[in-house]
PDB file of N, CA and C in Angstrom:
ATOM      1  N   UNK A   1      44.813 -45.535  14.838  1.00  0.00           N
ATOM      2  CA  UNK A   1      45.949 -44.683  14.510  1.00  0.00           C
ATOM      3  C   UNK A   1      47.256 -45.229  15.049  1.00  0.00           C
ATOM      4  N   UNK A   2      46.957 -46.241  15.972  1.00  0.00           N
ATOM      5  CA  UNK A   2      48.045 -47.138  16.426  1.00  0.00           C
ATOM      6  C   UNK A   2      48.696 -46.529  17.511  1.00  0.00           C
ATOM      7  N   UNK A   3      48.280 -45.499  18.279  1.00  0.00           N
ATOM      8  CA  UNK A   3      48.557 -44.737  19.775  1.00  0.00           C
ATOM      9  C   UNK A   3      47.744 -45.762  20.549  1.00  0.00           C
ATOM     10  N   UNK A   4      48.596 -45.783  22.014  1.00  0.00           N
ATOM     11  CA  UNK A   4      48.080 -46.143  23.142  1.00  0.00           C
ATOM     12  C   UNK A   4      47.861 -45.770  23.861  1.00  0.00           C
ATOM     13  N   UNK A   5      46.703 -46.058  24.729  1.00  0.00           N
ATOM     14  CA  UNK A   5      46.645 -45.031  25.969  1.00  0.00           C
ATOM     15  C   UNK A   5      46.504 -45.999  27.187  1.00  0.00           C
ATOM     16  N   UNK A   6      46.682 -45.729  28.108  1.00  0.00           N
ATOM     17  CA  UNK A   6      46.484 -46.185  29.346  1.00  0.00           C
ATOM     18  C   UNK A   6      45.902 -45.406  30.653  1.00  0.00           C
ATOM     19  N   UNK A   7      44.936 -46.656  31.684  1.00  0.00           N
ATOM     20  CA  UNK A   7      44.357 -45.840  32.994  1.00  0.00           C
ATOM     21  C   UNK A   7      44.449 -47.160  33.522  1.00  0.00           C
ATOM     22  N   UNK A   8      44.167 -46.692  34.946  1.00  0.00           N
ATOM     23  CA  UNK A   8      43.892 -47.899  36.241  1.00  0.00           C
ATOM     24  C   UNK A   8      44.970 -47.396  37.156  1.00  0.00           C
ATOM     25  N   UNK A   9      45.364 -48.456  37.431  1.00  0.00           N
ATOM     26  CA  UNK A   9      45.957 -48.683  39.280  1.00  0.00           C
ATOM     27  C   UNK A   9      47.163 -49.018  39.418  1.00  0.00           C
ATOM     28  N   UNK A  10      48.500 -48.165  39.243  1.00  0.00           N
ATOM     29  CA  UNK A  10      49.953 -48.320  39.288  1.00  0.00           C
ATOM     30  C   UNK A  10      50.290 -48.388  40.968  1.00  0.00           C
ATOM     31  N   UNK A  11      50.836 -49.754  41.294  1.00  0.00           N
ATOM     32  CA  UNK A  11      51.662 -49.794  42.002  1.00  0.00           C
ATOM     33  C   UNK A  11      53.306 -49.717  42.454  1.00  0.00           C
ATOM     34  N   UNK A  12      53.239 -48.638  41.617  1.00  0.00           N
ATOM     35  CA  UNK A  12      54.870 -48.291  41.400  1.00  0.00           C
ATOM     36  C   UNK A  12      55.554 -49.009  40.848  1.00  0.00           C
ATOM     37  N   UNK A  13      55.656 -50.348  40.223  1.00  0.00           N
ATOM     38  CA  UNK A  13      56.347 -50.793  39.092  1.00  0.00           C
ATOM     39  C   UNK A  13      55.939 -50.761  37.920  1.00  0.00           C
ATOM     40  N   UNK A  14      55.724 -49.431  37.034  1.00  0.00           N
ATOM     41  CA  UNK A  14      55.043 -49.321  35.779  1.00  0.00           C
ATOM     42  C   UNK A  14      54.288 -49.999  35.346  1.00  0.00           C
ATOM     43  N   UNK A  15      53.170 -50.530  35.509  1.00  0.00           N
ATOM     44  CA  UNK A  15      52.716 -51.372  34.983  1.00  0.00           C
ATOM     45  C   UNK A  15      51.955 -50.660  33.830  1.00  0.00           C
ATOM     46  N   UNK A  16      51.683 -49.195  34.102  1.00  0.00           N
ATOM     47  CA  UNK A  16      50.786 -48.435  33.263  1.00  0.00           C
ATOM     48  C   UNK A  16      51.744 -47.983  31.494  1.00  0.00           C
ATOM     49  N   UNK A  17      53.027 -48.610  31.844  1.00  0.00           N
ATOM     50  CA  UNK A  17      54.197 -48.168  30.127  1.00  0.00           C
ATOM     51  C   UNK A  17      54.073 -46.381  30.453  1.00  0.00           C
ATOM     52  N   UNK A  18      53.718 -45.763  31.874  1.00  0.00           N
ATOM     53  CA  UNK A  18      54.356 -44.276  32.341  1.00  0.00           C
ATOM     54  C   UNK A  18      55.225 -43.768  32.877  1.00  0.00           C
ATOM     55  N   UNK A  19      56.095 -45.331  33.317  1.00  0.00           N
ATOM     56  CA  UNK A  19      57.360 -44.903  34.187  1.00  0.00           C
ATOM     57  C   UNK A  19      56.451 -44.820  35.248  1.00  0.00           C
ATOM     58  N   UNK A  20      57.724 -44.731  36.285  1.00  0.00           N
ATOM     59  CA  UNK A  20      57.335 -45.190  37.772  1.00  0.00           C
ATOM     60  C   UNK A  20      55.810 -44.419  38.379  1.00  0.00           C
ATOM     61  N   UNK A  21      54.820 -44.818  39.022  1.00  0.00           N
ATOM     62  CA  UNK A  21      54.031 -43.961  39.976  1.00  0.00           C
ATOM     63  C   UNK A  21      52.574 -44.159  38.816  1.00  0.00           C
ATOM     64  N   UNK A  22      51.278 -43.779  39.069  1.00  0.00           N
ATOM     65  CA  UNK A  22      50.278 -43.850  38.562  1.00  0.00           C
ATOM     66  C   UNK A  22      50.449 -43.064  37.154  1.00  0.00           C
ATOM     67  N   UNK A  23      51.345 -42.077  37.025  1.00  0.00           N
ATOM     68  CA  UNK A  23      51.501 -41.260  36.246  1.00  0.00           C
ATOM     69  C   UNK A  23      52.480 -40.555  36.069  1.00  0.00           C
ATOM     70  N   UNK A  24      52.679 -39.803  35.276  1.00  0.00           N
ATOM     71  CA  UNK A  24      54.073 -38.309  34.879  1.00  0.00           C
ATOM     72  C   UNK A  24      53.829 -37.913  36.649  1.00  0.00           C
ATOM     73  N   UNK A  25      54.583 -38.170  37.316  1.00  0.00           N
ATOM     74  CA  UNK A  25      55.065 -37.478  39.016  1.00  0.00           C
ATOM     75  C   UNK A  25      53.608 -37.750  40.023  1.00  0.00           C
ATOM     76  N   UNK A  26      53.487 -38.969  39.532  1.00  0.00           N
ATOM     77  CA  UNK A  26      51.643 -39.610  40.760  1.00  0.00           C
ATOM     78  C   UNK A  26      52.000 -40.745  40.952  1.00  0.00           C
ATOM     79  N   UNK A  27      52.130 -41.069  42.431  1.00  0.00           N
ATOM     80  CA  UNK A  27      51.616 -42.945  42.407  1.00  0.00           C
ATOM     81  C   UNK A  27      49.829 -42.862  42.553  1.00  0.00           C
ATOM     82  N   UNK A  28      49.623 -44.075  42.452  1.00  0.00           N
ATOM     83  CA  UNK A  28      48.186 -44.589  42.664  1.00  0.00           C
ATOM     84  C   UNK A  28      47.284 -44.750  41.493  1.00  0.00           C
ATOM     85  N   UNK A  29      46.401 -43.938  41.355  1.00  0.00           N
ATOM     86  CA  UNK A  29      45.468 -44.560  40.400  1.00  0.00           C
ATOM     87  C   UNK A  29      45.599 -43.279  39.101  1.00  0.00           C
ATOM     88  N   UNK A  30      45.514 -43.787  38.542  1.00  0.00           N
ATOM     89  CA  UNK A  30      44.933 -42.579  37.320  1.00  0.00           C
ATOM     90  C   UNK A  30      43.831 -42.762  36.281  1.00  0.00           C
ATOM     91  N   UNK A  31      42.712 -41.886  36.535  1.00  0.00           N
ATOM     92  CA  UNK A  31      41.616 -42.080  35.861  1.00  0.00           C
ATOM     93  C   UNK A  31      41.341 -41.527  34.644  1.00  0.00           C
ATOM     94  N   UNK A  32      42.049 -40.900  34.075  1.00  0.00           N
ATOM     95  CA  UNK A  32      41.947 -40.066  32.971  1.00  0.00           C
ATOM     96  C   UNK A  32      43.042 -40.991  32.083  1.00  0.00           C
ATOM     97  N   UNK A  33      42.559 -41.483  30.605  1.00  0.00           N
ATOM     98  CA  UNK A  33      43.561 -42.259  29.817  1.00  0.00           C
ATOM     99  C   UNK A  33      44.600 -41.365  29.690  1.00  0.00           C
ATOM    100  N   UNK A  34      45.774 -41.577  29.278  1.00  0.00           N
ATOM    101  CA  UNK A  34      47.272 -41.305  29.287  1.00  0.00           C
ATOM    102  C   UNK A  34      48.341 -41.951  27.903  1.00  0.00           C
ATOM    103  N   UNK A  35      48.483 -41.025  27.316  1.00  0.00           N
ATOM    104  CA  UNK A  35      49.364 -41.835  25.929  1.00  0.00           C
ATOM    105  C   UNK A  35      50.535 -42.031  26.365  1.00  0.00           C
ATOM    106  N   UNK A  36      50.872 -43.156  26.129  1.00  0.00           N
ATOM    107  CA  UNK A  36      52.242 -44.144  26.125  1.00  0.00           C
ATOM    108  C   UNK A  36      53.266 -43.502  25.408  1.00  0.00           C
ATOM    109  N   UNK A  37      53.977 -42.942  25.793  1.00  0.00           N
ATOM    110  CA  UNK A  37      54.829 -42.175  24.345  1.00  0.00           C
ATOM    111  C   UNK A  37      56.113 -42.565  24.218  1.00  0.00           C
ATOM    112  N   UNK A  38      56.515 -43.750  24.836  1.00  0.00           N
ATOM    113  CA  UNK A  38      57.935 -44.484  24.640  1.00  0.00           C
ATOM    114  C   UNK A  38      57.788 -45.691  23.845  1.00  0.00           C
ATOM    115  N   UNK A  39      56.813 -45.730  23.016  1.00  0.00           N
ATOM    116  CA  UNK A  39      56.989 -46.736  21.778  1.00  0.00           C
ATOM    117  C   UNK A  39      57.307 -46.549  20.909  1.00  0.00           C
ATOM    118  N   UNK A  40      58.051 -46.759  20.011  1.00  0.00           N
ATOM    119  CA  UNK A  40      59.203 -45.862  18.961  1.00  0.00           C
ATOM    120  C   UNK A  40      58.172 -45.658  17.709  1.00  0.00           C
ATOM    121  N   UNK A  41      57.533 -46.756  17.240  1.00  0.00           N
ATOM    122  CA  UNK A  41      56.489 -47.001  16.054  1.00  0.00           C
ATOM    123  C   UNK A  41      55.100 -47.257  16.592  1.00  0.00           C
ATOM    124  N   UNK A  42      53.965 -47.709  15.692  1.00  0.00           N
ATOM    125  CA  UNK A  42      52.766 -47.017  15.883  1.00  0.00           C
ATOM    126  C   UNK A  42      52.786 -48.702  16.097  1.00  0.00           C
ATOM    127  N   UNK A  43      51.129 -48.875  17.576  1.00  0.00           N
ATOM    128  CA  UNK A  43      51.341 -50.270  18.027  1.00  0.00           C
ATOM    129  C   UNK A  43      50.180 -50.680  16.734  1.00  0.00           C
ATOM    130  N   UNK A  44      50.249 -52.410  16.652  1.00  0.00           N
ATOM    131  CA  UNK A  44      49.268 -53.246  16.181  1.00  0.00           C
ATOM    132  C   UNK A  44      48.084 -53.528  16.783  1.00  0.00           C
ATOM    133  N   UNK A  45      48.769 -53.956  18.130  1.00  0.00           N
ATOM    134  CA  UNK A  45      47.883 -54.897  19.139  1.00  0.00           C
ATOM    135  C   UNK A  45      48.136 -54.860  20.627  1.00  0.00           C
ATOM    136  N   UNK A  46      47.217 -55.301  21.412  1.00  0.00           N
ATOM    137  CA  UNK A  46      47.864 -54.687  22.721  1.00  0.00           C
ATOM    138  C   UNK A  46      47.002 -55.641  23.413  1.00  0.00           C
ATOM    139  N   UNK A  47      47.396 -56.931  24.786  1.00  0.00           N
ATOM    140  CA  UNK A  47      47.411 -57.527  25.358  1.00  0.00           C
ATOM    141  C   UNK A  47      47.398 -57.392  27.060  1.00  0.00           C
ATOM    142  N   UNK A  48      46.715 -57.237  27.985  1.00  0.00           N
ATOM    143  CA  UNK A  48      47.038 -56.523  29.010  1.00  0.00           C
ATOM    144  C   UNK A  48      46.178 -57.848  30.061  1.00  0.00           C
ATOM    145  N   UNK A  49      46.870 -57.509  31.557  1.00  0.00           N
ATOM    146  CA  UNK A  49      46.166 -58.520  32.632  1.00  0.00           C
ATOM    147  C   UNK A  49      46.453 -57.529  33.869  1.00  0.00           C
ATOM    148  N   UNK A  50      45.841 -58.326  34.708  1.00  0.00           N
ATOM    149  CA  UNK A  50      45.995 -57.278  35.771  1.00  0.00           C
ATOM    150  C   UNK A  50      47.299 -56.577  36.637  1.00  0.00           C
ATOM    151  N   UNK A  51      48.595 -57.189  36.083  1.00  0.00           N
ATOM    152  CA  UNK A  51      49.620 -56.518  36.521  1.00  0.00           C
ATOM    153  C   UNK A  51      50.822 -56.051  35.216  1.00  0.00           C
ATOM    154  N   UNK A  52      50.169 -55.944  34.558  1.00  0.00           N
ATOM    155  CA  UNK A  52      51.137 -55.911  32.912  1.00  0.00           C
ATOM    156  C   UNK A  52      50.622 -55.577  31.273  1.00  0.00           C
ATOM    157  N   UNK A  53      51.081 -55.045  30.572  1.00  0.00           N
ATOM    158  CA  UNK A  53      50.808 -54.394  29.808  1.00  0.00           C
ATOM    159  C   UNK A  53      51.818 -55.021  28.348  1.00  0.00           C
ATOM    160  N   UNK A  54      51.316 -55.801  27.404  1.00  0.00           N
ATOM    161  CA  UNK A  54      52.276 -55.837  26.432  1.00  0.00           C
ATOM    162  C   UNK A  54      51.849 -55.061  24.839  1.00  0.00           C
ATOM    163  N   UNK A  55      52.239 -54.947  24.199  1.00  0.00           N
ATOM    164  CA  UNK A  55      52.115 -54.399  22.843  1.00  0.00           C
ATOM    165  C   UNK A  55      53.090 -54.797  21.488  1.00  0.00           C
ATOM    166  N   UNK A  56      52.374 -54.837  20.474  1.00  0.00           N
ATOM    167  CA  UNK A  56      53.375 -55.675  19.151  1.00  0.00           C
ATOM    168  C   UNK A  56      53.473 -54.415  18.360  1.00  0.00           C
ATOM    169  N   UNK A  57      54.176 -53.742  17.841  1.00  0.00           N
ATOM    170  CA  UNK A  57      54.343 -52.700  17.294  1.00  0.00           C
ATOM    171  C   UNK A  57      54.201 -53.085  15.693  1.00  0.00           C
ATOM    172  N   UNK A  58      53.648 -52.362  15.161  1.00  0.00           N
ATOM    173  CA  UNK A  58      53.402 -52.181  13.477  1.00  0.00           C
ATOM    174  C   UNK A  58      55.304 -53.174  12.886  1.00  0.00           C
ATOM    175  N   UNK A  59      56.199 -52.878  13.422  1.00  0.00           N
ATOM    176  CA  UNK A  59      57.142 -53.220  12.700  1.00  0.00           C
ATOM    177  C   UNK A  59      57.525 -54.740  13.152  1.00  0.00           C
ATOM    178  N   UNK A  60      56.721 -55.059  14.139  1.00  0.00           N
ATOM    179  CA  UNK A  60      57.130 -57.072  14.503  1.00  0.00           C
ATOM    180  C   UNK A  60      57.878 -56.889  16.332  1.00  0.00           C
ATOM    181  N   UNK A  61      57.978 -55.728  16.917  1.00  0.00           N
ATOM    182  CA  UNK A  61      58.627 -55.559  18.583  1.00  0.00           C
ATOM    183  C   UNK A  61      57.504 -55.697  19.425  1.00  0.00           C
ATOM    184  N   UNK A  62      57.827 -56.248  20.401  1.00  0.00           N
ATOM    185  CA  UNK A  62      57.175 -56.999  21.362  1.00  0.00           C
ATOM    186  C   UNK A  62      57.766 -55.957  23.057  1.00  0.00           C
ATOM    187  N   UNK A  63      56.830 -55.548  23.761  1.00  0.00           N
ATOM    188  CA  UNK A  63      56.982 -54.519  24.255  1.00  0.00           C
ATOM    189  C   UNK A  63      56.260 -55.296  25.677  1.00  0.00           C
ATOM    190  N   UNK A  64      56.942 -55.571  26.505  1.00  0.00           N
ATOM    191  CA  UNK A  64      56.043 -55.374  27.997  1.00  0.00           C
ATOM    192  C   UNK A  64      56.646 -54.694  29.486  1.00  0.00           C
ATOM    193  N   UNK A  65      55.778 -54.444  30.162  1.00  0.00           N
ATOM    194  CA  UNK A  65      55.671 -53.320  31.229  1.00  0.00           C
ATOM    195  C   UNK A  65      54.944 -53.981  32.532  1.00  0.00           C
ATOM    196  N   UNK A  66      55.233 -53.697  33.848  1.00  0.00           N
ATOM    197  CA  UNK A  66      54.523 -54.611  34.509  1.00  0.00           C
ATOM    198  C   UNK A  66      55.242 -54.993  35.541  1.00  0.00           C
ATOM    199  N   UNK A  67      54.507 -55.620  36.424  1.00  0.00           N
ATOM    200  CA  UNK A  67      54.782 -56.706  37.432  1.00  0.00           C
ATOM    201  C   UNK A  67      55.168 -58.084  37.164  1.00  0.00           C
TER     202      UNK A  67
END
């Protein structure tokens, strides 16, 4: 459907695409997936490593988050 979600282990520089902290007002971990909702269009593809998060959006934008 081209939504993203995200979980794991934010060390306070977004790495999770939630804005600062593990989550909406959490640092640390968040175990429950979490939709990304600052991507304007619906993603293609999504690329991730252990400190960063990128995504190609349906329209050709290139999106990363991270350390």
């Amino acid at each position: 459907t081209g939504e993203l979600y995200t979980w794991g282990r934010d060390e306070g520089d977004g790495r999770l695409g939630l804005g600062s902290g593990g989550g909406p007002g959490e640092a640390g971990s968040l175990s429950v997936p979490s939709k990304v909702n600052a991507l304007p269009v619906s993603v293609a593809a999504v690329a991730c490593g252990g400190f960063f998060t990128m995504a190609l959006t349906s329209d050709g934008q290139l999106w990363s988050w991270g350390g």
